[in-house]
Protein backbone atom coordinates (compact mmCIF):
# COMPACT_ATOMS: atom_id res chain seq x y z
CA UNK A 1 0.00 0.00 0.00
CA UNK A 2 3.25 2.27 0.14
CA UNK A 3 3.47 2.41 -3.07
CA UNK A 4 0.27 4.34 -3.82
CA UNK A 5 1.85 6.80 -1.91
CA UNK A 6 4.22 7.43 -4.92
CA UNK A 7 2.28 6.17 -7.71
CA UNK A 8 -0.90 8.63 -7.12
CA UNK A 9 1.32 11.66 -7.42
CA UNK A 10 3.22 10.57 -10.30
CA UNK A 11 0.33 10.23 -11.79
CA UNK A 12 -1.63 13.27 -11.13
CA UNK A 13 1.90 15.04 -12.00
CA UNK A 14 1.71 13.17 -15.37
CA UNK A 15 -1.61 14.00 -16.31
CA UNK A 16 -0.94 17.78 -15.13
CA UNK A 17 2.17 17.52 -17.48
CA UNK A 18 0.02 16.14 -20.40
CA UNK A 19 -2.70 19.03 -19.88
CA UNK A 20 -0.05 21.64 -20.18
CA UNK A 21 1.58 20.27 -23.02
CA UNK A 22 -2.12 20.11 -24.36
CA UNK A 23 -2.33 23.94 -23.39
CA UNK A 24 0.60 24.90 -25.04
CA UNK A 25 -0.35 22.93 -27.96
CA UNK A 26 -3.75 24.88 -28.35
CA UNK A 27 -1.96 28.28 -27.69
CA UNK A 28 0.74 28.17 -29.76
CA UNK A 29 -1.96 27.52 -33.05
CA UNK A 30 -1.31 23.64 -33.54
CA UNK A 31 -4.79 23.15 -34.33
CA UNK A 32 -5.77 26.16 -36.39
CA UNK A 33 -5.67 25.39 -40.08
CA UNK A 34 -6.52 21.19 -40.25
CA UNK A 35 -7.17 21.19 -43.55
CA UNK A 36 -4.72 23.45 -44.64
CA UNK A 37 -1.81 20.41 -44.80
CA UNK A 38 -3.81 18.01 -46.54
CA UNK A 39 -4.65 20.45 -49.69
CA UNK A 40 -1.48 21.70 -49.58
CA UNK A 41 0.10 18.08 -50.80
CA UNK A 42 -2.55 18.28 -53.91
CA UNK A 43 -1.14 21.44 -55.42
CA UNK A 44 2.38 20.43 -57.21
CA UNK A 45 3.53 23.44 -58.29
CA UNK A 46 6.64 22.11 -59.61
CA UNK A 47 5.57 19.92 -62.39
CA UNK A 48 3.70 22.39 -65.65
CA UNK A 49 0.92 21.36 -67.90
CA UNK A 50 1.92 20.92 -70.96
């Protein structure tokens, strides 16, 4: 039963860890533009219509 005594904070440190990262994540514009990659590899610029 000791060990819950270090597993329950790691845990709840973990999960606080996770929701920042999640934070940051959401902040920083991660999630903005979702679409915006998966057009982006339709359009090849490089090769021209003959």
């Amino acid at each position: 039963m000791t060990i819950l005594l270090y597993l329950v904070p790691a845990a709840l440190g973990l999960g606080l860890l996770a929701l920042g990262a999640f934070m940051w994540s959401l902040r920083s514009g991660q999630y903005d533009d979702l679409d915006g990659a998966a057009h982006r590899i339709l359009n090849d610029d490089d090769v021209k219509a003959p």
